[in-house]
N, C-alpha and C. Protein backbone atom coordinates (compact mmCIF):
# COMPACT_ATOMS: atom_id res chain seq x y z
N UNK A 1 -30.29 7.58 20.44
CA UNK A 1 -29.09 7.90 19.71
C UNK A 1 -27.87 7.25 20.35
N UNK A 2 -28.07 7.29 21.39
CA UNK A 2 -27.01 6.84 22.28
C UNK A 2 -26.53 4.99 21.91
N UNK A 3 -27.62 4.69 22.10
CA UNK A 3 -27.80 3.27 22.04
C UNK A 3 -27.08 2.65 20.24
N UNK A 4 -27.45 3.20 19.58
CA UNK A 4 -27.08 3.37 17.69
C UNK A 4 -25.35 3.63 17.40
N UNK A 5 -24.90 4.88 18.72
CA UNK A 5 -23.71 5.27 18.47
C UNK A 5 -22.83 3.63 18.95
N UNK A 6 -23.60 3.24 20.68
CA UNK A 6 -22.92 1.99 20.80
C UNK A 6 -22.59 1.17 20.00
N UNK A 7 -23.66 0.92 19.22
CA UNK A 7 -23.77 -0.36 18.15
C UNK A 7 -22.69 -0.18 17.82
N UNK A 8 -22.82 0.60 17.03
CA UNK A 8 -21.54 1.08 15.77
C UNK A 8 -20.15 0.90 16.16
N UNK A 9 -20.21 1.31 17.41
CA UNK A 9 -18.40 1.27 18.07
C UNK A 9 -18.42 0.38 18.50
N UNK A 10 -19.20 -0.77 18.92
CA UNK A 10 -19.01 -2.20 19.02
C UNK A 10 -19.19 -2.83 17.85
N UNK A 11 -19.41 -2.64 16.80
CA UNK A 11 -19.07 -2.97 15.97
C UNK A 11 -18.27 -2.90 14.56
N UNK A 12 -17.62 -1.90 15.00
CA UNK A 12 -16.19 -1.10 14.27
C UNK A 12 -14.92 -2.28 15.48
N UNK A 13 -15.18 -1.84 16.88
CA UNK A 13 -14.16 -2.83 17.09
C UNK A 13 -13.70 -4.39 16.94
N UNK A 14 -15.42 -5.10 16.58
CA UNK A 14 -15.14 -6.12 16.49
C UNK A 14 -14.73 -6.55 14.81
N UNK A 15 -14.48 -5.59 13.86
CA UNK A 15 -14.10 -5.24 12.97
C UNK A 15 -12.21 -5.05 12.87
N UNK A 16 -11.83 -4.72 14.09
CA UNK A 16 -10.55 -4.60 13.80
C UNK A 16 -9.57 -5.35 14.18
N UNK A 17 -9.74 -6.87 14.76
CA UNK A 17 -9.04 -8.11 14.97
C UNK A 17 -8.98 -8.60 13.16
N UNK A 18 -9.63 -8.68 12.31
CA UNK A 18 -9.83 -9.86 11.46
C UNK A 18 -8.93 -8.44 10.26
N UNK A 19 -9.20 -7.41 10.09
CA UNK A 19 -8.38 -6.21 9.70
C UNK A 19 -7.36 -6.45 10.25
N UNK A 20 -7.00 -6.53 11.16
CA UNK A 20 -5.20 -6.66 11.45
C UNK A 20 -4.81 -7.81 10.58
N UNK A 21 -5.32 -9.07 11.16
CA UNK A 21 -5.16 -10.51 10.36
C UNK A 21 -4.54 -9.94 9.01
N UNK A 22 -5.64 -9.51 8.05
CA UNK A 22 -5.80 -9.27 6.95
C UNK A 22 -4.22 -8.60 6.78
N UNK A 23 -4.10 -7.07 7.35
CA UNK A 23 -2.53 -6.46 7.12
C UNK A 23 -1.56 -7.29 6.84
N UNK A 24 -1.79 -7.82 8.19
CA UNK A 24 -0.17 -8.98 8.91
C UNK A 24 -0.25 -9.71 7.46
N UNK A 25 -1.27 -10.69 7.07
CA UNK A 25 -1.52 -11.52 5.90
C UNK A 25 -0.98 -10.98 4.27
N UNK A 26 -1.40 -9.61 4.16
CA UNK A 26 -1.26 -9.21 3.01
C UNK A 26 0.06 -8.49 2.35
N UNK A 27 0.83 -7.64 3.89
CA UNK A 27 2.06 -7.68 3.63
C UNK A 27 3.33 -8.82 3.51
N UNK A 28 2.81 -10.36 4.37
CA UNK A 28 3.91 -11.20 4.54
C UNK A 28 3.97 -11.90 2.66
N UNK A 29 2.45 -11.59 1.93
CA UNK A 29 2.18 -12.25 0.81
C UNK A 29 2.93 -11.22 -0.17
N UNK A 30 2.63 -9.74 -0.22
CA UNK A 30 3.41 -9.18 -1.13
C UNK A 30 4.83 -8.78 -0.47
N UNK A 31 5.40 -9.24 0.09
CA UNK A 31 6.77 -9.08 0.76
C UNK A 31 7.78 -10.25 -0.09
N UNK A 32 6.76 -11.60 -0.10
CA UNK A 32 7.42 -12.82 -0.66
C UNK A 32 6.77 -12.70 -2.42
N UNK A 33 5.81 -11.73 -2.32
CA UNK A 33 5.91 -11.92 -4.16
C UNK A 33 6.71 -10.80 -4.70
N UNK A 34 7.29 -9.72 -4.26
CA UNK A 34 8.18 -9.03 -4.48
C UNK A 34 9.71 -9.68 -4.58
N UNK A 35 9.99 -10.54 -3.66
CA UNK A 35 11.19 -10.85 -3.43
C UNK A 35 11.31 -12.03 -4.32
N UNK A 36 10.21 -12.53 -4.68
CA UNK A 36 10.75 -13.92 -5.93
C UNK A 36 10.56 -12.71 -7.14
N UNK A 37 9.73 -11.41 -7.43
CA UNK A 37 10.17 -10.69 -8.81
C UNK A 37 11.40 -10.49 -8.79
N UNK A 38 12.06 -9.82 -7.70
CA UNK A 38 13.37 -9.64 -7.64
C UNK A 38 14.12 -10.72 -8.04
N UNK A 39 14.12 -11.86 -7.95
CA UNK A 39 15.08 -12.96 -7.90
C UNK A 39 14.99 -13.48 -9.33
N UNK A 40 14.08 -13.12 -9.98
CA UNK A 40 13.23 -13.69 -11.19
C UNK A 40 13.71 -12.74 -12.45
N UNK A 41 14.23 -11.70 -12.00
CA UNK A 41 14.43 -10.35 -13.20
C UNK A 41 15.08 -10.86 -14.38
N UNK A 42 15.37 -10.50 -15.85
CA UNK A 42 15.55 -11.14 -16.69
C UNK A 42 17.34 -10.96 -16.77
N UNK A 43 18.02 -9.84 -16.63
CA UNK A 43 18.90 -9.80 -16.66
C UNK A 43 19.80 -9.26 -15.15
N UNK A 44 21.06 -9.65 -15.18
CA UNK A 44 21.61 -9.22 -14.31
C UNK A 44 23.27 -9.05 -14.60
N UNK A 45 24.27 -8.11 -13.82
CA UNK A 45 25.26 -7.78 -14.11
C UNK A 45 26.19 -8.78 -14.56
N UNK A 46 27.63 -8.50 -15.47
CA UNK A 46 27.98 -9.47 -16.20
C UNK A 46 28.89 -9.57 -15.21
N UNK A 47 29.77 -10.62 -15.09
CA UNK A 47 30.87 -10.93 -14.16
C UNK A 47 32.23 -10.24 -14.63
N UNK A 48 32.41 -10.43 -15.70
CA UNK A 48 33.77 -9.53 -16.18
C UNK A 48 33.16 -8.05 -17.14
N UNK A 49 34.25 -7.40 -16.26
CA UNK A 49 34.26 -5.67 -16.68
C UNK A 49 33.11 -4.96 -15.78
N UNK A 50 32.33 -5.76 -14.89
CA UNK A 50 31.46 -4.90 -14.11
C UNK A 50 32.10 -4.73 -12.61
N UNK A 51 31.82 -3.68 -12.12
CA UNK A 51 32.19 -3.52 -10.43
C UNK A 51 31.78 -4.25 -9.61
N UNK A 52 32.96 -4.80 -9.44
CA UNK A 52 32.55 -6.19 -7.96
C UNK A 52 31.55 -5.66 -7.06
N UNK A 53 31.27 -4.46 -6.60
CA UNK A 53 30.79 -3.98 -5.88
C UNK A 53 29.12 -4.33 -6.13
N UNK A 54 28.65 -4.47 -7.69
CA UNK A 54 27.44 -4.59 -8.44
C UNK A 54 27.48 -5.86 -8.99
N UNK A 55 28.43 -7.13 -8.75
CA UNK A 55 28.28 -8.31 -9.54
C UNK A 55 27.12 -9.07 -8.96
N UNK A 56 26.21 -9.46 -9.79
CA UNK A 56 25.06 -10.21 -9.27
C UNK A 56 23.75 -9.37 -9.18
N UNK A 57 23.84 -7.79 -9.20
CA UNK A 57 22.99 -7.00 -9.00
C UNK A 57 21.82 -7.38 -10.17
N UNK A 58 21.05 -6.73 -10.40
CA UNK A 58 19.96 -6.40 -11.75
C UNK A 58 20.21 -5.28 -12.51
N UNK A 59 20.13 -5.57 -13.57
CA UNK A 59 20.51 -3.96 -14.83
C UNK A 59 18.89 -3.86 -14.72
N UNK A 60 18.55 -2.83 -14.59
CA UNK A 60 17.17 -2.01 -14.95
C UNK A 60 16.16 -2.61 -14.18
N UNK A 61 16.70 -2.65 -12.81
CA UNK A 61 15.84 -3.19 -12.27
C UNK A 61 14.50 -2.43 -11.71
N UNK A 62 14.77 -1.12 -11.33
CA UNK A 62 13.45 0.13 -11.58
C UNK A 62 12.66 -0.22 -12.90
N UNK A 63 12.93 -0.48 -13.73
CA UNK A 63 11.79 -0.40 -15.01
C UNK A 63 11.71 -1.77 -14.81
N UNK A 64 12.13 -3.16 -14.79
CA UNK A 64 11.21 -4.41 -15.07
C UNK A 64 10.72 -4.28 -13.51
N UNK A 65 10.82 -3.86 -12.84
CA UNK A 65 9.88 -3.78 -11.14
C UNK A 65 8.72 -3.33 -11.58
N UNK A 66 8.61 -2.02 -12.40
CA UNK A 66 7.90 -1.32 -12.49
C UNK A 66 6.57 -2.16 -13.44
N UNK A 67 7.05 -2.95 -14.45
CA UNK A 67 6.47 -3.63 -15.30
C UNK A 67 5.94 -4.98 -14.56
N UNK A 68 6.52 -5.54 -13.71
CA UNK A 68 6.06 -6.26 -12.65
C UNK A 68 4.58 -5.70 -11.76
N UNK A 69 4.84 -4.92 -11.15
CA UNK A 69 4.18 -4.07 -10.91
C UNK A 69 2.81 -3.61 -11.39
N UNK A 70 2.72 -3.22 -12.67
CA UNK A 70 1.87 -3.12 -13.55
C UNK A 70 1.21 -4.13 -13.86
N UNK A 71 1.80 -5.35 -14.29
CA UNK A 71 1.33 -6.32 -14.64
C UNK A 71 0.12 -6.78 -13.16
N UNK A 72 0.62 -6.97 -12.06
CA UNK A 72 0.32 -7.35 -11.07
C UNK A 72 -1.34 -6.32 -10.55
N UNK A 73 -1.40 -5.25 -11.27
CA UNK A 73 -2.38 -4.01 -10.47
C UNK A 73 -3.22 -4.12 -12.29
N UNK A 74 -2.91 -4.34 -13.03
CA UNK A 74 -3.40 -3.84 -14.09
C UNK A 74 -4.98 -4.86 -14.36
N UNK A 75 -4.23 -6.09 -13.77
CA UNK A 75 -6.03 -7.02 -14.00
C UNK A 75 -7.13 -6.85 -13.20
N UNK A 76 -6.51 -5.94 -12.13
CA UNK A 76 -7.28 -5.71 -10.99
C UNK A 76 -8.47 -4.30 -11.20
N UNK A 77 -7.35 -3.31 -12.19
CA UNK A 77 -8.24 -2.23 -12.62
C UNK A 77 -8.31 -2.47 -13.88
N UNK A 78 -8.63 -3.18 -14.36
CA UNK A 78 -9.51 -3.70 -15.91
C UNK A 78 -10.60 -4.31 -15.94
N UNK A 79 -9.98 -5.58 -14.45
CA UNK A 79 -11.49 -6.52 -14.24
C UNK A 79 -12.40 -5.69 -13.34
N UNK A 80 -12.33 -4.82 -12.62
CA UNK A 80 -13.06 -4.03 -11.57
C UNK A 80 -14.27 -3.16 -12.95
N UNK A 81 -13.58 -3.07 -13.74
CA UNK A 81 -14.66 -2.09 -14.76
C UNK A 81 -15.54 -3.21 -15.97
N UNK A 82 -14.78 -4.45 -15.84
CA UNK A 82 -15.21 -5.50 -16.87
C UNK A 82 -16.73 -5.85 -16.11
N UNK A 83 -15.99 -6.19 -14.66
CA UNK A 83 -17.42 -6.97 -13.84
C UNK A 83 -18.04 -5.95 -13.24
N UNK A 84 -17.67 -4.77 -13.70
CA UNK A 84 -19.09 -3.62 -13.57
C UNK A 84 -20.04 -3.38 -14.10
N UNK A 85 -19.29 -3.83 -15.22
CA UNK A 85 -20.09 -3.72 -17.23
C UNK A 85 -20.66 -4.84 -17.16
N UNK A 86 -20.36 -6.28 -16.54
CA UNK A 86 -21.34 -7.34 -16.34
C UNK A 86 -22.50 -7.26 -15.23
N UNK A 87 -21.96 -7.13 -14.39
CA UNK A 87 -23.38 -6.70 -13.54
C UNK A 87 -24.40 -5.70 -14.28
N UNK A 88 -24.06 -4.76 -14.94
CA UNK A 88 -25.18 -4.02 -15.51
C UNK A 88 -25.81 -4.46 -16.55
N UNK A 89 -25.12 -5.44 -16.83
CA UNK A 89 -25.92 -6.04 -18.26
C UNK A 89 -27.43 -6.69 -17.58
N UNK A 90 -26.69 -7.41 -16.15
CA UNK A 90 -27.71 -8.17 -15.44
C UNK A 90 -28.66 -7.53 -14.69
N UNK A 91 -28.27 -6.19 -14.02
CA UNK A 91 -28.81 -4.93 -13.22
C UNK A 91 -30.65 -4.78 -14.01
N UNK A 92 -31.16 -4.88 -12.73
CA UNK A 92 -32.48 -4.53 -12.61
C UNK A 92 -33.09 -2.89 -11.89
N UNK A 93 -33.63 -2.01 -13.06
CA UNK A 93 -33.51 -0.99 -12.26
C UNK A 93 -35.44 -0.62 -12.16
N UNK A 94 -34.90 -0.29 -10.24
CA UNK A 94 -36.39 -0.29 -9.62
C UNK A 94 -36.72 1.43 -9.63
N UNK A 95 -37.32 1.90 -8.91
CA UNK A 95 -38.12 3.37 -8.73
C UNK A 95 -37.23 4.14 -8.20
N UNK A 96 -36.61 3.50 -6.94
CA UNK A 96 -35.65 4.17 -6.16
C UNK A 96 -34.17 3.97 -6.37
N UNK A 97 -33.67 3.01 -6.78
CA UNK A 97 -32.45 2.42 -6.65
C UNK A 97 -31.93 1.25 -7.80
N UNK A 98 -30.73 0.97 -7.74
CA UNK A 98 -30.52 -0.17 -9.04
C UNK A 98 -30.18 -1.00 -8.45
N UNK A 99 -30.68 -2.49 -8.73
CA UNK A 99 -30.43 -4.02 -7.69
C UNK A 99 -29.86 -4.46 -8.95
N UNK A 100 -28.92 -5.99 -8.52
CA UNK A 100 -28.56 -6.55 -9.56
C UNK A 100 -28.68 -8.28 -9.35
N UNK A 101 -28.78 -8.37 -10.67
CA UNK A 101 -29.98 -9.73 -10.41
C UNK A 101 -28.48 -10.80 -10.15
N UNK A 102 -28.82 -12.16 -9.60
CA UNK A 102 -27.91 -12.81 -8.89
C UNK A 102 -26.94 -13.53 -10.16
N UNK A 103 -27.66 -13.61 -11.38
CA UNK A 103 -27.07 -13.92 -12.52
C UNK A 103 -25.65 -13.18 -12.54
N UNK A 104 -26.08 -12.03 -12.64
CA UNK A 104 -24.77 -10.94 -13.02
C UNK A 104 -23.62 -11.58 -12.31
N UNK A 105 -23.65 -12.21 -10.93
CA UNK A 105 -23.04 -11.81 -10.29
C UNK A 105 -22.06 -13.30 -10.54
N UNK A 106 -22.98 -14.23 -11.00
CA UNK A 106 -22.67 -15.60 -11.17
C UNK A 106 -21.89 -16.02 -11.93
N UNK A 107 -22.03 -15.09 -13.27
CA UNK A 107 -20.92 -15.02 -14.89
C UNK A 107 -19.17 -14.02 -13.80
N UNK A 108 -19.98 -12.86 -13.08
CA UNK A 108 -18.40 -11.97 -13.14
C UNK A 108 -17.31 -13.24 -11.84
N UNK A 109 -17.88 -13.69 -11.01
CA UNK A 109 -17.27 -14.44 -10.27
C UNK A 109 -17.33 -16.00 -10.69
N UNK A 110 -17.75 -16.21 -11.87
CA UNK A 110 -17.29 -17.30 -12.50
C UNK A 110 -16.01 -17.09 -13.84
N UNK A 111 -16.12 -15.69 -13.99
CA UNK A 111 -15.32 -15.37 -14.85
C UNK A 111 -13.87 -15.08 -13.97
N UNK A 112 -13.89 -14.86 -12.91
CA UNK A 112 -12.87 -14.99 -12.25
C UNK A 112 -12.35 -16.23 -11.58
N UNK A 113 -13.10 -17.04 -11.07
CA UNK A 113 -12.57 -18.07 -11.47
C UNK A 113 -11.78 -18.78 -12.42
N UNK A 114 -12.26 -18.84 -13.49
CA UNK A 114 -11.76 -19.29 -14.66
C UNK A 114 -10.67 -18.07 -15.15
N UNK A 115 -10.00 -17.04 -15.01
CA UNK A 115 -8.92 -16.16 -15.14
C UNK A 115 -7.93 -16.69 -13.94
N UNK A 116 -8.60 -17.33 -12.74
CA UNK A 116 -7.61 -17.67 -11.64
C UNK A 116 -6.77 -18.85 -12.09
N UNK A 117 -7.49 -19.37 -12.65
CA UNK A 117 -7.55 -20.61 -13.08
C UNK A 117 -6.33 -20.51 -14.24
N UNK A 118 -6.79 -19.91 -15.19
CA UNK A 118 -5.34 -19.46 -16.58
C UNK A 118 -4.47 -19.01 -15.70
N UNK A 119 -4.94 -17.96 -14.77
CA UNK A 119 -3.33 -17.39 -14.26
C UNK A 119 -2.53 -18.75 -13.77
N UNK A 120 -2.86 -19.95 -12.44
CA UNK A 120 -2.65 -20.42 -12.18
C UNK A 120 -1.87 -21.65 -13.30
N UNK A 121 -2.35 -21.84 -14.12
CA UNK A 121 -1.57 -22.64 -15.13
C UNK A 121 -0.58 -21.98 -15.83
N UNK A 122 -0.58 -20.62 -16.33
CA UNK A 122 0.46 -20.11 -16.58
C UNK A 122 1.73 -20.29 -15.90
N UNK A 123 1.73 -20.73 -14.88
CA UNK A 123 3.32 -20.78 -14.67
C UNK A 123 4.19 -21.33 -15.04
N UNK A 124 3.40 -22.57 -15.46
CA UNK A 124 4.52 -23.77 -16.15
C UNK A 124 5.37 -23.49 -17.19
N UNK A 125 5.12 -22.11 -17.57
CA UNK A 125 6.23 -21.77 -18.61
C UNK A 125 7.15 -20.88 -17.88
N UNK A 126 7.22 -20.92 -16.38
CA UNK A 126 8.49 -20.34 -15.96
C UNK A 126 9.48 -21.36 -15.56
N UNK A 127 10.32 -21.40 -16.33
CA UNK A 127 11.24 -22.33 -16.19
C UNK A 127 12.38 -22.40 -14.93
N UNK A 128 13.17 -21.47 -14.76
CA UNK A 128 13.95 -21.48 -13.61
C UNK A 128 13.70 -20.24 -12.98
N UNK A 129 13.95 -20.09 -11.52
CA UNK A 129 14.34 -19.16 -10.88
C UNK A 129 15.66 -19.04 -10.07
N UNK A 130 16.42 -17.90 -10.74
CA UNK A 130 17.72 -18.42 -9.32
C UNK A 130 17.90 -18.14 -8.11
């Protein structure tokens, strides 16, 4: 038992260098995709009749964040249930357990590809940012 518990805690720690990476990595990425939504918002305060104090600000910027936001989490929990529903199409079920055949796996991560792929061309219709 002793020997099993080692494993494990040597190998939980060598688990938590490439986990940090990952943090450090994932906040510096949504830190800078937050801050170009911000910069990107559709409208912003008018120069005459608004409070100098707010010139340049964003009108409604809680609700298009929020829609940002959404947009950004929403393909993530749509495709998580899409390429669940594909693997099972492909899913082989044995006596004990359900395996899934390598096909399945070939269409849902080729299908993401090719969505990376549209997302990635989509941009060209963003015209300016200020």
């Amino acid at each position: 038992k002793s020997a099993r518990h080692l494993l494990c805690t040597s190998l939980f720690i060598l688990t938590l260098p490439p986990l940090q990476y990952y943090g450090v990595g994932n906040i510096a990425y949504l830190s800078v995709d937050y801050a170009l939504g911000v910069t990107s918002l559709p409208r912003h305060s008018a120069a005459t009749g608004a409070d100098p104090a707010l010139y340049g600000q964003p009108v409604d910027a809680a609700k298009d964040l929020g829609l940002f936001s959404m947009s950004a989490t929403l393909g993530s929990v749509i495709g998580q249930v899409l390429y669940g529903f594909v693997l099972d199409l492909y899913g082989q079920v044995n006596d004990s357990m359900t395996t899934y055949h390598p096909h399945g796996f070939n269409v849902a991560f080729g299908a993401a590809g090719l969505f990376f792929v549209v997302s990635g061309l989509s941009v060209k219709w963003i015209k300016c940012v200020s």
